[in-house]
N, C-alpha and C. Protein backbone atom coordinates (compact mmCIF):
# COMPACT_ATOMS: atom_id res chain seq x y z
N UNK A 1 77.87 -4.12 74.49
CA UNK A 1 77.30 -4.90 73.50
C UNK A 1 77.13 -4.10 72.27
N UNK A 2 77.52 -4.48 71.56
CA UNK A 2 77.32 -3.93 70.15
C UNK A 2 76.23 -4.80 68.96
N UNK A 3 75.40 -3.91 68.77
CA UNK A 3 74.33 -4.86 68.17
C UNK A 3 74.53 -4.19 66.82
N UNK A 4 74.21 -4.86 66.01
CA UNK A 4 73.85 -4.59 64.07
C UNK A 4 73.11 -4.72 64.00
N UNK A 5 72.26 -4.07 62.92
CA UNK A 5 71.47 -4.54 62.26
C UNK A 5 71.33 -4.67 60.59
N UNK A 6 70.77 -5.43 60.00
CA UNK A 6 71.05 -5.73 58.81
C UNK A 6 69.97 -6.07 58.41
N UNK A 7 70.10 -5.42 57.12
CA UNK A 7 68.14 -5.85 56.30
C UNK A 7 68.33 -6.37 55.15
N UNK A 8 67.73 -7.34 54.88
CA UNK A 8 68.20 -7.92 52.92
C UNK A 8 66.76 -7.55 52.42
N UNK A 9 67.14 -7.27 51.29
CA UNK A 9 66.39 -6.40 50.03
C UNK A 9 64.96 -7.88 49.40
N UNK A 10 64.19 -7.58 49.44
CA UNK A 10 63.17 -8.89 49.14
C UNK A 10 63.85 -9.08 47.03
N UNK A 11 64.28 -10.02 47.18
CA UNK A 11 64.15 -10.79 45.71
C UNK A 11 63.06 -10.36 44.67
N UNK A 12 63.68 -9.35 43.55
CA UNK A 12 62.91 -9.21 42.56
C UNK A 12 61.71 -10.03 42.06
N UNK A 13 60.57 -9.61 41.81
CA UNK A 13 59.78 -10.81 41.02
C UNK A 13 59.49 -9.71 39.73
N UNK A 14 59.24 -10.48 38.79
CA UNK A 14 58.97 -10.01 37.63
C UNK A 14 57.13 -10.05 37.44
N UNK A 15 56.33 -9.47 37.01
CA UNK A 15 55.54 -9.09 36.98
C UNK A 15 54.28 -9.28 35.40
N UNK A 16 54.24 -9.98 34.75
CA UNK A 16 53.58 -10.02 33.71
C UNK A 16 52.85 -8.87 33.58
N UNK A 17 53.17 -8.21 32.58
CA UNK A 17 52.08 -6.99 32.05
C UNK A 17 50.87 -7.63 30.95
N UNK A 18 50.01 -7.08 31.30
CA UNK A 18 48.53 -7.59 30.64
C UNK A 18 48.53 -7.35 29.08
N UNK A 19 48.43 -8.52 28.37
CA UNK A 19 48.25 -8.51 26.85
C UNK A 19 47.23 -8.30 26.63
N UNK A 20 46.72 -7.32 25.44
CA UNK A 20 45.54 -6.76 25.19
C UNK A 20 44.71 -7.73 24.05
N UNK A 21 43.46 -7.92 24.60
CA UNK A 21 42.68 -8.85 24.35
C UNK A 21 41.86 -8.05 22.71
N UNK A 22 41.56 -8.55 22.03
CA UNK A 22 41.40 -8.22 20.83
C UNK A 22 39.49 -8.06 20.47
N UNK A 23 38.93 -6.54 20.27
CA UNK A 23 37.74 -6.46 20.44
C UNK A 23 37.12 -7.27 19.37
N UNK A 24 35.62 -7.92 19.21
CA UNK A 24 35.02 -8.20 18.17
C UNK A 24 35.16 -7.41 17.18
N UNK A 25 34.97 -7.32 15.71
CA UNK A 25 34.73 -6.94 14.03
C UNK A 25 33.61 -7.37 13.91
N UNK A 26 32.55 -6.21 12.67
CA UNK A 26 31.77 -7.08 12.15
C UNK A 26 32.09 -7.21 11.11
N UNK A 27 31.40 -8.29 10.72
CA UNK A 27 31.61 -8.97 9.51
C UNK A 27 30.01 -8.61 8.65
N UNK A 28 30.37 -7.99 7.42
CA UNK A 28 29.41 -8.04 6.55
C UNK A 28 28.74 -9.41 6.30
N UNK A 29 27.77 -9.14 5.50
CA UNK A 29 26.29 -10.21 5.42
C UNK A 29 26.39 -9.64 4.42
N UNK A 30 25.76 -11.07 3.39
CA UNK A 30 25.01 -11.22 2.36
C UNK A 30 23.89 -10.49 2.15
N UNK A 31 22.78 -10.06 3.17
CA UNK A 31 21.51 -9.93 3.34
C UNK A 31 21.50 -8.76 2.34
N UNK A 32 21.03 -7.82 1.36
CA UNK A 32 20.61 -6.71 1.31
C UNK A 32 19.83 -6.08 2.14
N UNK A 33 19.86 -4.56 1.96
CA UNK A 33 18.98 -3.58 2.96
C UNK A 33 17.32 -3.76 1.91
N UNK A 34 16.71 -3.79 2.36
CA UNK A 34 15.47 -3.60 1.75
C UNK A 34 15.74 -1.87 1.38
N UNK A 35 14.75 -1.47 0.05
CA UNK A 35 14.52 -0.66 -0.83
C UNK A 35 13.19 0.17 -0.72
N UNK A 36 13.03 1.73 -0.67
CA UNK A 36 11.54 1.31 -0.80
C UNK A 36 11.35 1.54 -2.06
N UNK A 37 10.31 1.62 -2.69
CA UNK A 37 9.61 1.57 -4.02
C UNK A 37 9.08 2.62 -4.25
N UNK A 38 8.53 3.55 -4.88
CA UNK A 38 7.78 5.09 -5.15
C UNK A 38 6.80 4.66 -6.48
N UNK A 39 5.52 4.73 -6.19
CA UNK A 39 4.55 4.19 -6.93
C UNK A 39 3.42 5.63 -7.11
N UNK A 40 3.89 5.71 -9.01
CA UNK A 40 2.71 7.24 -8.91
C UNK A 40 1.30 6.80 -9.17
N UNK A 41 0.32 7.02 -9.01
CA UNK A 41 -0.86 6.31 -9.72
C UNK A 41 -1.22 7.23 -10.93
N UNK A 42 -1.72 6.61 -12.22
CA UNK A 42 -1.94 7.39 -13.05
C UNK A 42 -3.28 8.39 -12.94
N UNK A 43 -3.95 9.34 -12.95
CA UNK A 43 -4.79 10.27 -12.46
C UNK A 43 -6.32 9.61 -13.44
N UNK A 44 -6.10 8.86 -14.85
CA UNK A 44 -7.12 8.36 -15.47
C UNK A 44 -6.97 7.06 -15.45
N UNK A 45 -7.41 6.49 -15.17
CA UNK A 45 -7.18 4.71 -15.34
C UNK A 45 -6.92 4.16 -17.31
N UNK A 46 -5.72 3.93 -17.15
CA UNK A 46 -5.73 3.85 -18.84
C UNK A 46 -6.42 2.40 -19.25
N UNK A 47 -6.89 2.96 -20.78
CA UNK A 47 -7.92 2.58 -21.28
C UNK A 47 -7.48 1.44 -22.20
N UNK A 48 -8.39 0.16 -22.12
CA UNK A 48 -8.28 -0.90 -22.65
C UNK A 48 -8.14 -0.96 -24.30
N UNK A 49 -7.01 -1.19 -24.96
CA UNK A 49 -6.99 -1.37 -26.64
C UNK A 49 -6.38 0.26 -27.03
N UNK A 50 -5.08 0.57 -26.37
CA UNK A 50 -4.69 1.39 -26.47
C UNK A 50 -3.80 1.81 -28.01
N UNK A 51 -2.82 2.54 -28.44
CA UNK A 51 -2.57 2.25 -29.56
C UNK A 51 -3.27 3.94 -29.78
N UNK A 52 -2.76 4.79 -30.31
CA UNK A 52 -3.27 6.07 -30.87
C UNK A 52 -2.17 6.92 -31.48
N UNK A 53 -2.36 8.02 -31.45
CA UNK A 53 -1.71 8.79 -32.26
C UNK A 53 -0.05 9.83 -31.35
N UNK A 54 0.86 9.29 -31.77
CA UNK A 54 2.15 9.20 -30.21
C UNK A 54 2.77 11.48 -31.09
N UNK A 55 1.89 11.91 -32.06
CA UNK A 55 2.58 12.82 -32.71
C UNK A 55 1.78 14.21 -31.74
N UNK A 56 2.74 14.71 -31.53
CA UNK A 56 2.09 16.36 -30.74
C UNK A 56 1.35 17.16 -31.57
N UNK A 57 0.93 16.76 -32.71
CA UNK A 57 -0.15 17.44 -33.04
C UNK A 57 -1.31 17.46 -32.75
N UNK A 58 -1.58 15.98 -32.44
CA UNK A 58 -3.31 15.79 -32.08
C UNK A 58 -3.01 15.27 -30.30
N UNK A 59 -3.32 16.30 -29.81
CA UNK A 59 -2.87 15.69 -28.61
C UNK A 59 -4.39 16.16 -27.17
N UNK A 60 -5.32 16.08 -26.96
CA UNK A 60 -5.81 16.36 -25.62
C UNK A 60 -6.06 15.42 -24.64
N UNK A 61 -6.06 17.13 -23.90
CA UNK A 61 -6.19 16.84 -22.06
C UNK A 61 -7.13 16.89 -21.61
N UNK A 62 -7.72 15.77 -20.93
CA UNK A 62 -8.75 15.96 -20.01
C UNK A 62 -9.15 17.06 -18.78
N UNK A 63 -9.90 18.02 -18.75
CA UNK A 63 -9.83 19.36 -17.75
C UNK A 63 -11.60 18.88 -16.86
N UNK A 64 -12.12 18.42 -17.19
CA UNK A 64 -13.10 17.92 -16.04
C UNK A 64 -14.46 17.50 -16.60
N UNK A 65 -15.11 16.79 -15.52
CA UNK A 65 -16.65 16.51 -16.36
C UNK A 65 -17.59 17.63 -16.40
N UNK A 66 -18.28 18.23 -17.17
CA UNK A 66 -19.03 18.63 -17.05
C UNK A 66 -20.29 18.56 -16.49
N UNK A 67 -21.00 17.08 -17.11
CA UNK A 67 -22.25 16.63 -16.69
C UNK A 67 -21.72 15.10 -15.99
N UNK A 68 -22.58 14.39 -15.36
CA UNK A 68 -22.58 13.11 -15.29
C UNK A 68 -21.38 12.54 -14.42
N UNK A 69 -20.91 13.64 -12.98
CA UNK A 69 -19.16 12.84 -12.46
C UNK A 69 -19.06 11.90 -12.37
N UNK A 70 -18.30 11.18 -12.17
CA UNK A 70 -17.95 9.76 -12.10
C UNK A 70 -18.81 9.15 -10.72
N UNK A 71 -19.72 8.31 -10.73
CA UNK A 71 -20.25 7.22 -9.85
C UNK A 71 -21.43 7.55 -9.76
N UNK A 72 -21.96 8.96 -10.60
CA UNK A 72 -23.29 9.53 -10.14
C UNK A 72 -24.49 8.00 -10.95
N UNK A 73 -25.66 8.27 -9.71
CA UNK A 73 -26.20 7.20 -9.64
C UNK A 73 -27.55 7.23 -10.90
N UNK A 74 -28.07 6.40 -11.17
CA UNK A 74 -28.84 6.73 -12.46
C UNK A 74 -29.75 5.36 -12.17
N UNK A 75 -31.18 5.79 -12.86
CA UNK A 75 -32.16 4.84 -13.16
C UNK A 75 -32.15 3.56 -14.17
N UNK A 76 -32.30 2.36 -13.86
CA UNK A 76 -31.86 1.26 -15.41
C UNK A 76 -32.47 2.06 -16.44
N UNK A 77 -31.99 2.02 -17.37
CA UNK A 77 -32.54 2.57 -18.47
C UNK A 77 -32.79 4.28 -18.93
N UNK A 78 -32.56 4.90 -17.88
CA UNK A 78 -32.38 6.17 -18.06
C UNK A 78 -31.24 6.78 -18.99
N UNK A 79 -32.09 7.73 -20.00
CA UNK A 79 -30.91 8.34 -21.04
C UNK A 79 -30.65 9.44 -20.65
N UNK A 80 -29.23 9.84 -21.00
CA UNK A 80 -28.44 11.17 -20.62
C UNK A 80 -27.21 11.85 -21.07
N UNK A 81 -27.19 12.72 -21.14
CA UNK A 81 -25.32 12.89 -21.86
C UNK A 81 -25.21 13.08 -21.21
N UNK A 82 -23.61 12.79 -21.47
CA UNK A 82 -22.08 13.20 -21.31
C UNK A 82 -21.36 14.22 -21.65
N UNK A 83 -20.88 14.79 -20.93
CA UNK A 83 -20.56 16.08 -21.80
C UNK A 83 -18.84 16.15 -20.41
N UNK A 84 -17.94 16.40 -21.79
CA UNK A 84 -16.59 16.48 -20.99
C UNK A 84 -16.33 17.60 -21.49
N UNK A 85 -15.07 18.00 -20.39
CA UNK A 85 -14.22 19.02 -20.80
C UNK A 85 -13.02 19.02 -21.20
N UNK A 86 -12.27 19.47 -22.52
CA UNK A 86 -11.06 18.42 -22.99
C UNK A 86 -10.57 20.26 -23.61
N UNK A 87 -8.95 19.97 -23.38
CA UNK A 87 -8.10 21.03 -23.39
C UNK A 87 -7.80 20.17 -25.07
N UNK A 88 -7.05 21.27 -25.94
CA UNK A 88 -6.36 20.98 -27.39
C UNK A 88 -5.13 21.24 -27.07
N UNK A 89 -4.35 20.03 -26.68
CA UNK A 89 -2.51 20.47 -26.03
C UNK A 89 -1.98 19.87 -26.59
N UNK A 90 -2.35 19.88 -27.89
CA UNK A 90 -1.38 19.54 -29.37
C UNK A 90 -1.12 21.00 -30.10
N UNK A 91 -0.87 20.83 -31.15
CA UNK A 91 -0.54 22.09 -32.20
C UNK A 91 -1.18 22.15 -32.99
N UNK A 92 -2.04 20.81 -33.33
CA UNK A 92 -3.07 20.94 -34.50
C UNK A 92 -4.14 21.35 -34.15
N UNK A 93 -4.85 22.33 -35.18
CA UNK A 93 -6.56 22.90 -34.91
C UNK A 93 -7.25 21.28 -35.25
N UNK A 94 -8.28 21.62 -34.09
CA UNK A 94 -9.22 20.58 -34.17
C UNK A 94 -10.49 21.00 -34.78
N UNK A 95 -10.72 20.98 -36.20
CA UNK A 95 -12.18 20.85 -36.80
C UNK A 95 -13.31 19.70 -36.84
N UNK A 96 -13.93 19.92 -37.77
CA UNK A 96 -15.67 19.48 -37.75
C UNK A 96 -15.12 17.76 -38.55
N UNK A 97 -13.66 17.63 -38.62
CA UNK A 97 -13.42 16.53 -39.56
C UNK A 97 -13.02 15.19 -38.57
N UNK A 98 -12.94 15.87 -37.20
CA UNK A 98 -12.66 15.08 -36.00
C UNK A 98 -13.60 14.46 -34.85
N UNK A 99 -13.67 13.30 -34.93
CA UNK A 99 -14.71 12.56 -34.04
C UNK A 99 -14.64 11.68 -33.03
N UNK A 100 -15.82 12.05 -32.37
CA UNK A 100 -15.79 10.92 -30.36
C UNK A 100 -15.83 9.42 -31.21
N UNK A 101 -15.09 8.66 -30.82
CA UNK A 101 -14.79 7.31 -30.80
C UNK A 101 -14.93 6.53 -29.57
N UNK A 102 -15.88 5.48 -29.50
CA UNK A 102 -16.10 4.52 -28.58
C UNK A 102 -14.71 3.94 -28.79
N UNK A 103 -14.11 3.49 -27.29
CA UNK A 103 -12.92 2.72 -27.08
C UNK A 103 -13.11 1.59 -26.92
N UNK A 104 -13.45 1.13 -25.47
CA UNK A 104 -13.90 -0.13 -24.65
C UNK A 104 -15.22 -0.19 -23.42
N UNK A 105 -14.90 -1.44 -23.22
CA UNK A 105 -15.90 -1.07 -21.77
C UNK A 105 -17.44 -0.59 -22.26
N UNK A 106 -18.48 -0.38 -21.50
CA UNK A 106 -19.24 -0.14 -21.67
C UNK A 106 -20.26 0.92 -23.08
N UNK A 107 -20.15 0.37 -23.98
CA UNK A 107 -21.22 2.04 -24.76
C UNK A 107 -22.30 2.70 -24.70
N UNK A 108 -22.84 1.83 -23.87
CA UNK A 108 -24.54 2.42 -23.19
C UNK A 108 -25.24 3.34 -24.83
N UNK A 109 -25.09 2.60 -25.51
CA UNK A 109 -25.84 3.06 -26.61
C UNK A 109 -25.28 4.44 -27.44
N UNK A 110 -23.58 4.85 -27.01
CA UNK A 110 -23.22 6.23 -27.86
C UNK A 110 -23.41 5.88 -29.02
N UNK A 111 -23.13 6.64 -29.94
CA UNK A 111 -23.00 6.60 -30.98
C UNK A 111 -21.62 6.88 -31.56
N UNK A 112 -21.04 5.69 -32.46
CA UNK A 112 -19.49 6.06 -32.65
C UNK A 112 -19.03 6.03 -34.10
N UNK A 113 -18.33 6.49 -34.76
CA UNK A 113 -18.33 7.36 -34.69
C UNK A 113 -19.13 8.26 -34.47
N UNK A 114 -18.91 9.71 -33.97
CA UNK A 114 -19.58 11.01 -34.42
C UNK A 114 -18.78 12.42 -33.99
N UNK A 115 -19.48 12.94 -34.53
CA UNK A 115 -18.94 14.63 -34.73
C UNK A 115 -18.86 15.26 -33.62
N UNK A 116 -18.24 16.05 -33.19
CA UNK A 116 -18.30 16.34 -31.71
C UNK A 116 -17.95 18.00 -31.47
N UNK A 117 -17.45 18.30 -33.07
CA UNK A 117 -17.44 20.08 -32.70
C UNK A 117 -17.85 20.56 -34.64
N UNK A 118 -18.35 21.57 -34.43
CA UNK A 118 -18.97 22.31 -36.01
C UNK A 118 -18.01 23.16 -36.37
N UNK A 119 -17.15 23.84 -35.45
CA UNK A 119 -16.33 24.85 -35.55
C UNK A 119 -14.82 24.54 -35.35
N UNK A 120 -13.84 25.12 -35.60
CA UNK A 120 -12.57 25.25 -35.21
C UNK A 120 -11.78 25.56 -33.78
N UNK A 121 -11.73 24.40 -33.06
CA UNK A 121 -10.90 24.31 -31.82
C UNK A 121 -8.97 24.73 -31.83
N UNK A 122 -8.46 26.15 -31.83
CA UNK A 122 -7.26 26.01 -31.73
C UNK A 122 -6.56 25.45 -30.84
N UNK A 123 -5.33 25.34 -30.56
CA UNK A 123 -4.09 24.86 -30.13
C UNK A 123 -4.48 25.82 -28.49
N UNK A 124 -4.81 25.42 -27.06
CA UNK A 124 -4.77 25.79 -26.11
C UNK A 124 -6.10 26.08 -25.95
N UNK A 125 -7.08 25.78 -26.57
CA UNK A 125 -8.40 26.27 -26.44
C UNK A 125 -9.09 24.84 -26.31
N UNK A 126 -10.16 24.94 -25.13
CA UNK A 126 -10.76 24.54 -24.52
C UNK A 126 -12.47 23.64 -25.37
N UNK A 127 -12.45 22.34 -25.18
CA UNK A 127 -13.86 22.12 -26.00
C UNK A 127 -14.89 21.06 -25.17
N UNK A 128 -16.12 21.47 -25.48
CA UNK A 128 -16.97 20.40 -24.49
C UNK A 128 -17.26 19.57 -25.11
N UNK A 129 -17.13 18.46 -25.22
CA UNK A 129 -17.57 17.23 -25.85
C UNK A 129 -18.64 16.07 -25.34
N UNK A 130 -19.71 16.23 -26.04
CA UNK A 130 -20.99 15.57 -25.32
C UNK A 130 -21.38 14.07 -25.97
N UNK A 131 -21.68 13.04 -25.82
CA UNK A 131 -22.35 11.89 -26.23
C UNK A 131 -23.77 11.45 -25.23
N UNK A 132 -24.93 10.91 -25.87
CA UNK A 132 -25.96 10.55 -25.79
C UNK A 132 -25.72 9.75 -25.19
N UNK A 133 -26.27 9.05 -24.01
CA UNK A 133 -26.24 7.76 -23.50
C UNK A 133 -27.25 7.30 -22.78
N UNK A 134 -27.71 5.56 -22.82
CA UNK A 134 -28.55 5.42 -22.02
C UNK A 134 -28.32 4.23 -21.04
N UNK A 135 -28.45 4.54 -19.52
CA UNK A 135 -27.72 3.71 -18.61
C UNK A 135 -28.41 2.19 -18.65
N UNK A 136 -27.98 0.87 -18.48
CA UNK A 136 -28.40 -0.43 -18.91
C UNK A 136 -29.10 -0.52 -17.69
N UNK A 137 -29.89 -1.96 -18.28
CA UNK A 137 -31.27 -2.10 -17.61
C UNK A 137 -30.87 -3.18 -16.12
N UNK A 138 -29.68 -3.30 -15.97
CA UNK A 138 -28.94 -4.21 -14.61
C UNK A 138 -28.04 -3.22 -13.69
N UNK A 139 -28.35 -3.64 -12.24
CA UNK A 139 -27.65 -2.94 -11.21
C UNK A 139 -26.21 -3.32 -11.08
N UNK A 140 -25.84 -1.91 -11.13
CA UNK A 140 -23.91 -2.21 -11.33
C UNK A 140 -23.32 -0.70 -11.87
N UNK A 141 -22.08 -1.26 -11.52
CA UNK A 141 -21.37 -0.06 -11.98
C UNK A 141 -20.49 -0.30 -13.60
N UNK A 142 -20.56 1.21 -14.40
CA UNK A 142 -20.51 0.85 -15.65
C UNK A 142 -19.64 1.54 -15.94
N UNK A 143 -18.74 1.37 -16.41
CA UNK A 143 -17.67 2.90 -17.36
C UNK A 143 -17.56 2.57 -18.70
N UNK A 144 -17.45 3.21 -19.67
CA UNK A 144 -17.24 3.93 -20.95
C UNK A 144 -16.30 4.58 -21.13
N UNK A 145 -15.00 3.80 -21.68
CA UNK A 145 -13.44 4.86 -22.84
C UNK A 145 -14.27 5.48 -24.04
N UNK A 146 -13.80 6.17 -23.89
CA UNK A 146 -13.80 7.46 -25.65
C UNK A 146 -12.33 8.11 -25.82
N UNK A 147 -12.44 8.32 -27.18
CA UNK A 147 -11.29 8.82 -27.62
C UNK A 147 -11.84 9.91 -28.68
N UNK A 148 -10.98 10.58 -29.04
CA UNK A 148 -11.28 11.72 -30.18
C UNK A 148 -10.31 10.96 -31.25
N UNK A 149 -10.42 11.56 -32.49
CA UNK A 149 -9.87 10.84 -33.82
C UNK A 149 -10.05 11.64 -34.61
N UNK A 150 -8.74 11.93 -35.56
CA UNK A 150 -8.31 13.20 -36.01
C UNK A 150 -9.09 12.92 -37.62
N UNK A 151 -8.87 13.54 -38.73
CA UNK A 151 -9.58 14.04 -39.88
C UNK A 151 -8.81 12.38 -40.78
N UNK A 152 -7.78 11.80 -40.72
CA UNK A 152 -7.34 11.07 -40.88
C UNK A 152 -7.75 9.32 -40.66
N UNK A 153 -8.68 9.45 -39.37
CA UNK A 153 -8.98 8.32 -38.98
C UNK A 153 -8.14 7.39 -37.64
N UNK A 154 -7.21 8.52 -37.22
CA UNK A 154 -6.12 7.92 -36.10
C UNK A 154 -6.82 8.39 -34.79
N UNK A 155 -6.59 7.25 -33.69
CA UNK A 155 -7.31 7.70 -32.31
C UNK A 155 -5.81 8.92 -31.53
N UNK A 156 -6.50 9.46 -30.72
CA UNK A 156 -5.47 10.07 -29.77
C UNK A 156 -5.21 9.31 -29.06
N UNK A 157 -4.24 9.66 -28.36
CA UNK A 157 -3.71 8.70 -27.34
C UNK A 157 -4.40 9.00 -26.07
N UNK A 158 -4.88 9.98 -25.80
CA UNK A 158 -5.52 10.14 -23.99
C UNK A 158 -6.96 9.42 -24.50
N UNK A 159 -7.27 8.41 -23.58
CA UNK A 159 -9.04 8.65 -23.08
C UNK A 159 -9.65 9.06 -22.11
N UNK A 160 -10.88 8.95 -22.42
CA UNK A 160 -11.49 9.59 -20.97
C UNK A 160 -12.31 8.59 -21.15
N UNK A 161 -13.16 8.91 -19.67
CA UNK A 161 -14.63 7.72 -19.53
C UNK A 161 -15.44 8.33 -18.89
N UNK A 162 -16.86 7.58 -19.02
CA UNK A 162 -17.77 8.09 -17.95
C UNK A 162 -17.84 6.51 -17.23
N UNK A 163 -18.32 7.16 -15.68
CA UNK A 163 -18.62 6.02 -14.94
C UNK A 163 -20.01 6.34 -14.40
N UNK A 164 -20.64 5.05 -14.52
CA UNK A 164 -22.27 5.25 -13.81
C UNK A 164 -22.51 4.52 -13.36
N UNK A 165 -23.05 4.56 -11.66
CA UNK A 165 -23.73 3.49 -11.40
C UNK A 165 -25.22 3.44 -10.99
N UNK A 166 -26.14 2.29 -11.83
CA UNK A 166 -27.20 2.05 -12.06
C UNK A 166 -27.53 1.14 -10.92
N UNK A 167 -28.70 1.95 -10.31
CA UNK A 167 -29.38 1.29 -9.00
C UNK A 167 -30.36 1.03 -9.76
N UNK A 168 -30.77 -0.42 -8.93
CA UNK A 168 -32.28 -1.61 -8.81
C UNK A 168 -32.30 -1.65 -10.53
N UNK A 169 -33.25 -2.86 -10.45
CA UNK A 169 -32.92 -3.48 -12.08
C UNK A 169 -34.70 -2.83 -12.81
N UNK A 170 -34.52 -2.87 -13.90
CA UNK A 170 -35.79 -2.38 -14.52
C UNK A 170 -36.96 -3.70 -14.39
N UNK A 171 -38.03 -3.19 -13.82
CA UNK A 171 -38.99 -4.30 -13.69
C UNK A 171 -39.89 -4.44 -14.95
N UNK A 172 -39.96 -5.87 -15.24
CA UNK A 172 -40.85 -6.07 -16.37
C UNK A 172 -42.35 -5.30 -16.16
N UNK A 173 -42.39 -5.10 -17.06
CA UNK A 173 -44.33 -4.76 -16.65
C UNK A 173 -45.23 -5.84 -17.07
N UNK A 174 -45.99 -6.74 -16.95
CA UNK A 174 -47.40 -7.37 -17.17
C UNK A 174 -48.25 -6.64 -17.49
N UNK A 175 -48.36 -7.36 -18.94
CA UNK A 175 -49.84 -6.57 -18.92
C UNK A 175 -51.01 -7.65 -19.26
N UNK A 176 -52.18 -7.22 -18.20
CA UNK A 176 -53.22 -8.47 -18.83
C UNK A 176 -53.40 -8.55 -20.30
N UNK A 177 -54.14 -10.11 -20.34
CA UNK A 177 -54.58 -9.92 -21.37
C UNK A 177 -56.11 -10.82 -21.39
């Protein structure tokens, strides 16, 4: 007996290879990014009815209070100076021809004009400047602008202030009769 054997080859199949599927994009937006903001605060609270003298000659800086800091508490009716400390950071000498000027806000009775130095303040030199005041007869808090004002009649451009606050109100007195 003679046997064969014989094998047939399995019929090709063809095979689809995988088409590549296409990832998401983004797509820009309208939206903006929010911003932040940088906010300096000014170190004096500027002063109401501004308008002064914009020339580097007459120019000072406020360097600190002397008497009276800001919020110190006071009796209705109690009188007191003021007395500041103010740098000359202009170029012009400041003489006896230059005066404290009431600005705004409160005057508690200064006196404005007035004279505020007898002598000659140069250019980088340092001056104390005092006004009379007497705190009002209602509980509250009070501030006072001043300005200096050159031989001419022009305000500077910096002010300063005092702030006071006046505890309990002044009581009437009765008197029999």
């Amino acid at each position: 007996m003679h046997a064969s054997l014989s094998q047939t080859a399995p019929a090709a199949t063809s095979t689809p290879a995988p088409t590549a599927t296409p990832l998401p994009t983004a797509t820009p937006s309208e939206t903006p990014l929010p911003t932040a903001t940088l906010a300096v605060p000014p170190t004096q609270p500027p002063a109401p009815g501004g308008g002064g003298n914009t020339s580097a000659c007459d120019l000072a800086a406020f360097v600190s209070d002397v008497t009276i800091p800001d919020g110190t508490q006071m009796a209705p009716g109690a009188a007191f100076t003021k007395t500041w400390r103010l740098l000359n950071a202009g170029t012009c000498t400041w003489n006896a021809s230059y005066r404290l000027i009431f600005v705004s806000g409160e005057q508690m009775g200064g006196v404005s004009p007035q004279a505020f130095t007898t002598g000659d303040i140069p250019p980088g030199a340092t001056a104390d400047v005092s006004v009379a005041l007497t705190a009002p007869l209602t509980a509250g808090t009070y501030t006072g602008y001043w300005k200096l004002q050159n031989a001419q009649g022009v305000p500077f451009e910096t002010s300063f202030y005092v702030q006071i606050v006046v505890t309990g109100d002044a009581t009437a007195t009765v008197t029999p009769t």
